[in-house]
Structures are given as structure tokens and as C-alpha cells.
Protein backbone atom coordinates (compact mmCIF):
# COMPACT_ATOMS: atom_id res chain seq x y z
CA UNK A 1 -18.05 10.35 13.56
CA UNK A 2 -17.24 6.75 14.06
CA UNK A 3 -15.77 6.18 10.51
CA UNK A 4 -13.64 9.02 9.18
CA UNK A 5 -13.63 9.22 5.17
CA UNK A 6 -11.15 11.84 3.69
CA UNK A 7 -10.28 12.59 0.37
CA UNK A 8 -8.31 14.17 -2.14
CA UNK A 9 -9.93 15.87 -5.31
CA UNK A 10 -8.37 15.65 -8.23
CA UNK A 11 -9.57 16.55 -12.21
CA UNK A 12 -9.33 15.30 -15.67
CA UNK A 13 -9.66 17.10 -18.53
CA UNK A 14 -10.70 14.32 -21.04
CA UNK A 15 -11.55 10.88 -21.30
CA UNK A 16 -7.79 9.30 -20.90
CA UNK A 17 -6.56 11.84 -18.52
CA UNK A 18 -5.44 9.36 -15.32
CA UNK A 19 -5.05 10.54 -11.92
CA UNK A 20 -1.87 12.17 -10.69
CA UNK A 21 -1.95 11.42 -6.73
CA UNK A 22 -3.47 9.27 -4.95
CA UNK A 23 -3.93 9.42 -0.92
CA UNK A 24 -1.13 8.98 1.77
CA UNK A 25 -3.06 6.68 3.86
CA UNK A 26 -2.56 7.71 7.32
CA UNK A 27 -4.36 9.13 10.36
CA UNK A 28 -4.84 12.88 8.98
CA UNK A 29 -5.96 13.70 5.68
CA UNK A 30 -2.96 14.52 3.34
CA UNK A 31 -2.44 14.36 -0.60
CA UNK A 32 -0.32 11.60 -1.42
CA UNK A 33 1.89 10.52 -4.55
CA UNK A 34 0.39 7.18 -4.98
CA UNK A 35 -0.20 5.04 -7.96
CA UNK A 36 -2.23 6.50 -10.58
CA UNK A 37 -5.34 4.35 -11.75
CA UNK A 38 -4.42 2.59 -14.92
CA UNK A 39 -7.83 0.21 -15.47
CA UNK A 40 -10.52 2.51 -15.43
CA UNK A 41 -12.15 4.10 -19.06
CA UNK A 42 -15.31 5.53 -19.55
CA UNK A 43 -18.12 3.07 -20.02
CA UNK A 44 -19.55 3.05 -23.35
CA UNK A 45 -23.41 4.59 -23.76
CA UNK A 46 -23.35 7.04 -21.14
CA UNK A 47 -25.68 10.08 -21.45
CA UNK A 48 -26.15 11.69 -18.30
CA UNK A 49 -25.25 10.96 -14.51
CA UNK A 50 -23.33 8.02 -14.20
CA UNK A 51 -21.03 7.25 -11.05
CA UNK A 52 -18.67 4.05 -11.20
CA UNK A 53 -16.26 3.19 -8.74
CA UNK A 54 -12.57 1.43 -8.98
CA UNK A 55 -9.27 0.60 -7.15
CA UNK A 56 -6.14 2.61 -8.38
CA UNK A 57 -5.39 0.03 -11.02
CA UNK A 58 -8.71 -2.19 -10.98
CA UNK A 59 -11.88 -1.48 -13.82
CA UNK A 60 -15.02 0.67 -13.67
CA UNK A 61 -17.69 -1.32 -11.11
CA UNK A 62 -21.31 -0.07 -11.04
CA UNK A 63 -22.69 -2.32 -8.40
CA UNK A 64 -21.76 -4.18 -5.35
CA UNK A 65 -18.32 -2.57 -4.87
CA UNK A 66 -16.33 -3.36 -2.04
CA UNK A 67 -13.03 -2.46 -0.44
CA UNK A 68 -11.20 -2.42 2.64
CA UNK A 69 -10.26 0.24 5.34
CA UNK A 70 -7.01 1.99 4.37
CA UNK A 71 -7.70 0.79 0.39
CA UNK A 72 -7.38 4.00 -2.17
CA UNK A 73 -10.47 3.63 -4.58
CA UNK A 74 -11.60 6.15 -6.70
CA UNK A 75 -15.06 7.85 -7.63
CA UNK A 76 -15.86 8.43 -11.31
CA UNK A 77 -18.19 10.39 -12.63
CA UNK A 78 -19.45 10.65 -16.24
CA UNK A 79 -22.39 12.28 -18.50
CA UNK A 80 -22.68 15.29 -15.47
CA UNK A 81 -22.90 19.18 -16.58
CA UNK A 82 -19.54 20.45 -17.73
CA UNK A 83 -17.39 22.93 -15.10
CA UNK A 84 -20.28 22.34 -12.55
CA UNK A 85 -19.69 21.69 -8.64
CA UNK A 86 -20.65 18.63 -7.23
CA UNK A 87 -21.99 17.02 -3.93
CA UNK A 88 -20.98 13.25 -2.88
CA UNK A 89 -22.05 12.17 -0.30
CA UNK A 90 -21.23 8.72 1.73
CA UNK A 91 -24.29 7.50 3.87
CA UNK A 92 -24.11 4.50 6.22
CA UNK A 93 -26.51 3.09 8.45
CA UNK A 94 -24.29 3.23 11.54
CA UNK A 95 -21.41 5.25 10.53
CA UNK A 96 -23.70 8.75 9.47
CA UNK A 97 -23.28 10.56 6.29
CA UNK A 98 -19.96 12.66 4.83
CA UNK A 99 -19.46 15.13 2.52
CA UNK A 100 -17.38 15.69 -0.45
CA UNK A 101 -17.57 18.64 -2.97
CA UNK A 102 -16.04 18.29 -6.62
CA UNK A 103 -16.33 19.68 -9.63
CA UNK A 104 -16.52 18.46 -13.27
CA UNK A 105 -14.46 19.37 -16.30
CA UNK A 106 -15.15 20.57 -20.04
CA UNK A 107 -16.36 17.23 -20.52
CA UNK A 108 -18.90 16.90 -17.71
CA UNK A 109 -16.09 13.74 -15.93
CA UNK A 110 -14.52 13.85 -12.62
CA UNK A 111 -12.77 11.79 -10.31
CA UNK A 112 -11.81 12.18 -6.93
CA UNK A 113 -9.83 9.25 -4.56
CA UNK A 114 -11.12 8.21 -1.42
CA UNK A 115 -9.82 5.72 1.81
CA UNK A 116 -11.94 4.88 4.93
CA UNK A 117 -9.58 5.20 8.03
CA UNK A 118 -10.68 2.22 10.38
CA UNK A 119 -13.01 4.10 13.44
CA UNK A 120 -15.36 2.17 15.71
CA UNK A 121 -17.95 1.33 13.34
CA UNK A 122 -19.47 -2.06 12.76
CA UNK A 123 -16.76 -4.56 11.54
CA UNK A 124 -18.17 -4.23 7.72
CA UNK A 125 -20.23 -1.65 6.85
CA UNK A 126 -21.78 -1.05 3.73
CA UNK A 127 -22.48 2.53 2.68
CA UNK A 128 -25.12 4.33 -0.24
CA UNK A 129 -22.97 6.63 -2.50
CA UNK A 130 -24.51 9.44 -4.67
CA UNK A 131 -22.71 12.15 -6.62
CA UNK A 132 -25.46 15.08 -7.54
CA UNK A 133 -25.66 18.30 -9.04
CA UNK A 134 -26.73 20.58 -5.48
CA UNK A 135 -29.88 21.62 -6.33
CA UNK A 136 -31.15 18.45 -8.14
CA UNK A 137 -31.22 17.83 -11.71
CA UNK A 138 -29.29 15.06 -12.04
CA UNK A 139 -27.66 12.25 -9.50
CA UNK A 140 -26.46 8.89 -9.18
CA UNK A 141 -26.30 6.38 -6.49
CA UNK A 142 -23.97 3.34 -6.01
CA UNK A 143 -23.48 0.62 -2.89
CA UNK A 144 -19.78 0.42 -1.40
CA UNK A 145 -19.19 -2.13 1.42
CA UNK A 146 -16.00 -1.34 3.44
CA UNK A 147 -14.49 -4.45 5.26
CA UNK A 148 -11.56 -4.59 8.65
CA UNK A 149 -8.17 -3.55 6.89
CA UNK A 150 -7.54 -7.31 7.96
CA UNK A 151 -8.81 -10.20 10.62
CA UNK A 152 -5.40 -9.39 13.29
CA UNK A 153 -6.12 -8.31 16.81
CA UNK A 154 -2.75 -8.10 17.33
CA UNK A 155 -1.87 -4.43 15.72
CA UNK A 156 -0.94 -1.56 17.74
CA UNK A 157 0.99 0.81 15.32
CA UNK A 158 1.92 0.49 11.62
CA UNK A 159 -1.55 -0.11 10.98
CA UNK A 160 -1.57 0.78 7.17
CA UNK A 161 1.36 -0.67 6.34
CA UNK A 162 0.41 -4.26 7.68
CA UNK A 163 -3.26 -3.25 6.16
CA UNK A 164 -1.18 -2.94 2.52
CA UNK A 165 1.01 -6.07 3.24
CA UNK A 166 -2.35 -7.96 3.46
CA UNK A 167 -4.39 -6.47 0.53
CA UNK A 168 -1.46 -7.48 -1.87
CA UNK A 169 -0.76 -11.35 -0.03
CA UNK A 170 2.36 -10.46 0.98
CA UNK A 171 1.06 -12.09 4.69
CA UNK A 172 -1.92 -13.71 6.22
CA UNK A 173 -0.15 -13.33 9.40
CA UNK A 174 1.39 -15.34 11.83
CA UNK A 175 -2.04 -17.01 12.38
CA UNK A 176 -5.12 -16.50 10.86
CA UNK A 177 -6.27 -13.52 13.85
CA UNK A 178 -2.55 -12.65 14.35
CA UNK A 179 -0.05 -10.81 13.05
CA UNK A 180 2.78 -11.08 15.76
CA UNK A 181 3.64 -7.47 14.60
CA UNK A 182 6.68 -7.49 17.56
CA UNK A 183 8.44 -10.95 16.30
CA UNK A 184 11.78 -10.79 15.01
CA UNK A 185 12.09 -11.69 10.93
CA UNK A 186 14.52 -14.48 10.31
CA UNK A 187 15.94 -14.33 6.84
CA UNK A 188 13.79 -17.18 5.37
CA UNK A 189 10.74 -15.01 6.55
CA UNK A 190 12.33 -12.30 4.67
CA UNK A 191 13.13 -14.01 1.55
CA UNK A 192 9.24 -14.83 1.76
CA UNK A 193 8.09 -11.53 1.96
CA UNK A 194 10.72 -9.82 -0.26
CA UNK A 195 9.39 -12.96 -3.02
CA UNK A 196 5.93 -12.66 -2.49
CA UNK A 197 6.36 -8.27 -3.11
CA UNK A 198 8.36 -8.84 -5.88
CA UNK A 199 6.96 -11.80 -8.01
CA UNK A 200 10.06 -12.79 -8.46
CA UNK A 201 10.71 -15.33 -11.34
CA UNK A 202 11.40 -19.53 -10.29
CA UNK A 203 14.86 -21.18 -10.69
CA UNK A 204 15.86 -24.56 -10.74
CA UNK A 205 19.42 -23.47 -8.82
CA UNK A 206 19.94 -24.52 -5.46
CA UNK A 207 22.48 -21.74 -4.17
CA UNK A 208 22.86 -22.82 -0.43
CA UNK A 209 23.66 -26.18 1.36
CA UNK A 210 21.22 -24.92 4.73
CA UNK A 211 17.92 -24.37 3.79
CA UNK A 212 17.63 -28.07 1.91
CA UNK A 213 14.19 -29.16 2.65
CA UNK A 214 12.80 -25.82 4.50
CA UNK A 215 9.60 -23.79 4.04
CA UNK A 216 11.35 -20.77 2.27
CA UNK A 217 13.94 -22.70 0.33
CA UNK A 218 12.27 -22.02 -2.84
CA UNK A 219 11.51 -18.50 -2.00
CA UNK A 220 15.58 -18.52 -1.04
CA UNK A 221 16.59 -19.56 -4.33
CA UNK A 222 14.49 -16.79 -6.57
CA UNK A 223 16.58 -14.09 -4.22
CA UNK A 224 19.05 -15.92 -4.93
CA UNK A 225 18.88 -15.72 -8.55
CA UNK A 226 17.81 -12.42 -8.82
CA UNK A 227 21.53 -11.45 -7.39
CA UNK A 228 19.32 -10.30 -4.09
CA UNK A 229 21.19 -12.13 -1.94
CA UNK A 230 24.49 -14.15 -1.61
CA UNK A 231 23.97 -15.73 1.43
CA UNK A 232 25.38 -15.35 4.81
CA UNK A 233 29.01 -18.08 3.69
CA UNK A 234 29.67 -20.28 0.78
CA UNK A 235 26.71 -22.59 0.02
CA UNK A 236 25.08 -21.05 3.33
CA UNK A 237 21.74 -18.90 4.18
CA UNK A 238 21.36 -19.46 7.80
CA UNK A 239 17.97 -18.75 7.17
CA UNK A 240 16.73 -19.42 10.69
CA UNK A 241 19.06 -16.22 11.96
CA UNK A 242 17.53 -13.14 12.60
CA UNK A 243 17.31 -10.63 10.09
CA UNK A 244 19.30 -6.89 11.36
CA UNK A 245 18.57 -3.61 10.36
CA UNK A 246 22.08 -3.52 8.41
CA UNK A 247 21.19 -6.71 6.40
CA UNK A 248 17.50 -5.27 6.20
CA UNK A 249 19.23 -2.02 4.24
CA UNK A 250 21.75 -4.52 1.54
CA UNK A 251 18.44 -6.48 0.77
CA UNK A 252 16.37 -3.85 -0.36
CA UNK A 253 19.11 -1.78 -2.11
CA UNK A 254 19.30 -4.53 -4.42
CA UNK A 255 15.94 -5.78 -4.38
CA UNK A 256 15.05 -2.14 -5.72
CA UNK A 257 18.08 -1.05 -7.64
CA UNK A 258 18.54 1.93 -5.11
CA UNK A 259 21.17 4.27 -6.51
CA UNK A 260 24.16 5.31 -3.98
CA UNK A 261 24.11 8.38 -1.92
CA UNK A 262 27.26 10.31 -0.90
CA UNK A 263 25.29 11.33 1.55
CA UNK A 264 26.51 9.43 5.14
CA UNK A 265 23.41 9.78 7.66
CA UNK A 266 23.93 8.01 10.40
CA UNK A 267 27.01 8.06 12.75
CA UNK A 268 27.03 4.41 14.01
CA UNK A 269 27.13 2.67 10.91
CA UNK A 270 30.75 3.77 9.81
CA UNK A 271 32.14 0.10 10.87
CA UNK A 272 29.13 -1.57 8.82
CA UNK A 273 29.84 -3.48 5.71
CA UNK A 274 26.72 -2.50 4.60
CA UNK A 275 26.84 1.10 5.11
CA UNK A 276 26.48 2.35 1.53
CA UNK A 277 22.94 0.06 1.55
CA UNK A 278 22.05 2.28 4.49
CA UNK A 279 22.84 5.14 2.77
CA UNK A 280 21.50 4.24 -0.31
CA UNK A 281 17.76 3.69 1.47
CA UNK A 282 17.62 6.43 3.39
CA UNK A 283 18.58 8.77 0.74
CA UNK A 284 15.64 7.17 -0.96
CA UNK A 285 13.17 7.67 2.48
CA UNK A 286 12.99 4.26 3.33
CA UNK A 287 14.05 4.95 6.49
CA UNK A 288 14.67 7.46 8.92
CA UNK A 289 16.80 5.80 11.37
CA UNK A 290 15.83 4.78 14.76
CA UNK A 291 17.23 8.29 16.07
CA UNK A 292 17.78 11.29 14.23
CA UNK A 293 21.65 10.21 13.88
CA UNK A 294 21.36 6.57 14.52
CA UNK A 295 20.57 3.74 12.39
CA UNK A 296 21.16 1.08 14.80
CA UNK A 297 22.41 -1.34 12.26
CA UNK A 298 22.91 -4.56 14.19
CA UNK A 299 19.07 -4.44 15.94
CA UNK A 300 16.85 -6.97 14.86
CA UNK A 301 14.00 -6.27 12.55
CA UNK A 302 10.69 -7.19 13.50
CA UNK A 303 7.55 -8.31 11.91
CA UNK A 304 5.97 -4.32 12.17
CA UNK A 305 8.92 -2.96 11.08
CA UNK A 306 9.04 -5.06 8.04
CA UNK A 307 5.91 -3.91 7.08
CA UNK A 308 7.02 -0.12 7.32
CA UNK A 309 10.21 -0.87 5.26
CA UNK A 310 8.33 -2.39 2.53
CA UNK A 311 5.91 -0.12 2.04
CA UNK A 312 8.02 2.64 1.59
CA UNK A 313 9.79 1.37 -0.71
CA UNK A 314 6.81 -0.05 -2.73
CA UNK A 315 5.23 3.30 -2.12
């Protein structure tokens, strides 16, 4: 199959029940402890056999539904046979049909979370949905158009976290078909990225001397504010120096309120003045070193890597 769709079935018992897990997007199919879907309620007037479909945290959509490869969506189903099995089954015109069996609850719902893992099917391929009792009796149908995870050409590795960096505009690249995944970060990219995750809140401070008329200076001065960062001197940034995997660790410890570990992981950080950050983030699994005992703490960080760090600790 050129397109491989996997999925994780999961019930709800009544109408405000919201899902518990959604997917770990990766190569094989594994359950996941995602976000669970916060928009979606049952439509009013249903009577019998209605499917709707919805991001995590996006509203019911009956038509026209689209998402990308990599992008968690869920399948509803409401009005069906209580406690009775289910068929759903994905058809595309290139891509072939798949299979996915679920069952219904006391109250005749369901819902069951779905990604497309990117294959060698047509750039954008739109597929026909239905969700039917086997047998017949009572089905519905529903159009879902999956798109490219994003427009790079560039990737090779770390493919869902770049695909998650660009569904939530934390980077349209390096150029519009590029996303330079092996460049190093300097910290004014990374007070870009780390502001556009966050949504952190505007100031009208201006903390460092350095970064006076720059791209990032405004996206300096939020990390700034938000005690993120105190630069690399007094009234200094250097925000065209490249970010390391040491200052990559003290960034995100605050960024996310990590907790301390007393755990020490890694044996060549013991000289680091940012050690307890490193600690701190892998205790929390945001990283794993870059050996089994090593942290390398001085390496640079590049552009793929960035991606990896911040979707762990988004996700």
C-alpha cells in the first residue's frame, strides 16, 4: 500500500466523554498520549448514522475535511446501534482502500483517531470515508483530502517533528521548498521559534544593547521578559552565535517550568553551568543524549534537532 493509515480505537461512554490518547505519530503504529480533543460535541438532530470528522482540538466537520500527513484527526460517529461493531473504511483513488473495525457504546457514539503516514501516493489525495454497520443497515460516508506534511524537499529524518513545527507556524522553513533541517540555530532563530511555540506575551523593554534593529529583536525581548533568558553578558544577546546543546537544555527548562532531577545522566556535563537544565530535560524525556552517557553539551544544535526538542516537550 502506497499510503499507510493506522489507528488507535478508543470509546466513549456518553456524549461529553473526550478522548484519552491520541496517536504517537511515527513510522509504526503505536498508541500515543496525545492531546485529547476538546472542540468536538455531538451535532444537534441526529437520528441515525452520522459520521463527522475533527482535529484533536478543532469542531465537528461533515464535508470537505482536510488534513495533512502526520495530523491526528479523529472519526466520530453518532445515531449508530448501541454496543455494535463497526467497519470504516478509507478508499482512495490511487492509494486503495483500508480497514478499521470499532465498536459503539451504550449510546450508539464512537470515536476512533487516525494519522496518514506520508507513502508514495499522489502529492494530495483525497479519500471517501464510510463508517457502516457490516452487514448493511445503516452507513455514512464523508470526503477527507490529505495534503504533503509540508512543501520541503529538504527532509531526511525527523520528519514528524518538522511536519508538527509547520502545522502550528512555528516555521515556513528556511525557504519556501526548504527546510535546511542540518543548519545550525543561532539564538535569535531560537528566540523565534521558542516565541512563536509559546505565544509569548509583547513588552515594551529592550533588555540587550546587540540585537538593536535585528529580525528577532522583538521575539528577544518577550524571552526576555518572560525570565527565559538573560542573555549571553550585561545588555548582550549575541544573537547571531550559535545556539549549543547546553544552552538548548537552560532555555527550555525555563521556557517549560521543568522541575529538577537529582538524577545526573550524562558524564560529560559535570563542568557545565547548565547541568541541572540538562538534567532537568532529560528527566522529563526531552532528550536522550547523543550517546547513552553523553550529552555533548557544547555541540551545536541544528535546525532538525530543534524540531525534535520542541516537540517533545510540547508533546
Amino acid at each position: 500500500m502506497s499510503r499507510a493509515v493506522r489507528a488507535t480505537a478508543v470509546l466513549f461512554t456518553t456524549l461529553l466523554t473526550l478522548l484519552s490518547a491520541a496517536p504517537v505519530l511515527a513510522s509504526d503504529p503505536v498508541r500515543g498520549n496525545g492531546t485529547a480533543p476538546t472542540g468536538s460535541v455531538e451535532p444537534t438532530g441526529v437520528v441515525t448514522c452520522d459520521v463527522r470528522l475533527s482535529l484533536v482540538d478543532g469542531p465537528l466537520v461533515d464535508a470537505n475535511f482536510s488534513v495533512r500527513d502526520w495530523e491526528p484527526f479523529i472519526v466520530w460517529g453518532f445515531g449508530y446501534p448501541p454496543d455494535t461493531s463497526i467497519l470504516l473504511e478509507f478508499i482512495g483513488p490511487v492509494s486503495g482502500t483500508f480497514s478499521s473495525d470499532t465498536s459503539t457504546d451504550s449510546a450508539g457514539e464512537f470515536a476512533e483517531d487516525f494519522s496518514f503516514t506520508p507513502g508514495t501516493s499522489p502529492s494530495t489525495e483525497t479519500f471517501s470515508l464510510t463508517a457502516e454497520v457490516p452487514g448493511g443497515g445503516c452507513i455514512d460516508g464523508i470526503s477527507l483530502t490529505v495534503r504533503p506534511a509540508y512543501p520541503f524537499t529538504d527532509v531526511d529524518g525527523f520528519e514528524n517533528e518538522i511536519a508538527w513545527l509547520y502545522r502550528e507556524g512555528i516555521t515556513g522553513g528556511c525557504t519556501a521548498t526548504r527546510y535546511c533541517p542540518n543548519n545550525s540555530v543561532t539564538r535569535g532563530q531560537m528566540a523565534a521559534f521558542l516565541n512563536r511555540a509559546l505565544g509569548l506575551p509583547g513588552t515594551t523593554a529592550d533588555f540587550f544593547d546587540d540585537d538593536d534593529g535585528t529580525t528577532f529583536e522583538g521575539d528577544i525581548n518577550r524571552l526576555a521578559a518572560a525570565g527565559i533568558t538573560g542573555g549571553c553578558a550585561t545588555r548582550r544577546y549575541c544573537p547571531n552565535a550559535n545556539v549549543s546543546r547546553e544552552q538548548m537544555a537552560s532555555f527550555l527548562t525555563r521556557a517549560f517550568g521543568l522541575p529538577p532531577s537529582s538524577k545526573d545522566f550524562f558524564t560529560d556535563d559535570e563542568s557545565s553551568i547548565h547541568e541541572g537544565s540538562i538534567n532537568a530535560m532529560a528527566a522529563a524525556g526531552i532528550t536522550g543524549g547523543c550517546t547513552a552517557t553523553h550529552y555533548c553539551p557544547t555541540a551545536k544544535v541544528n535546525r532538525e534537532q530543534m524540531a525534535a526538542f520542541l516537540y517533545r516537550a510540547f508533546n
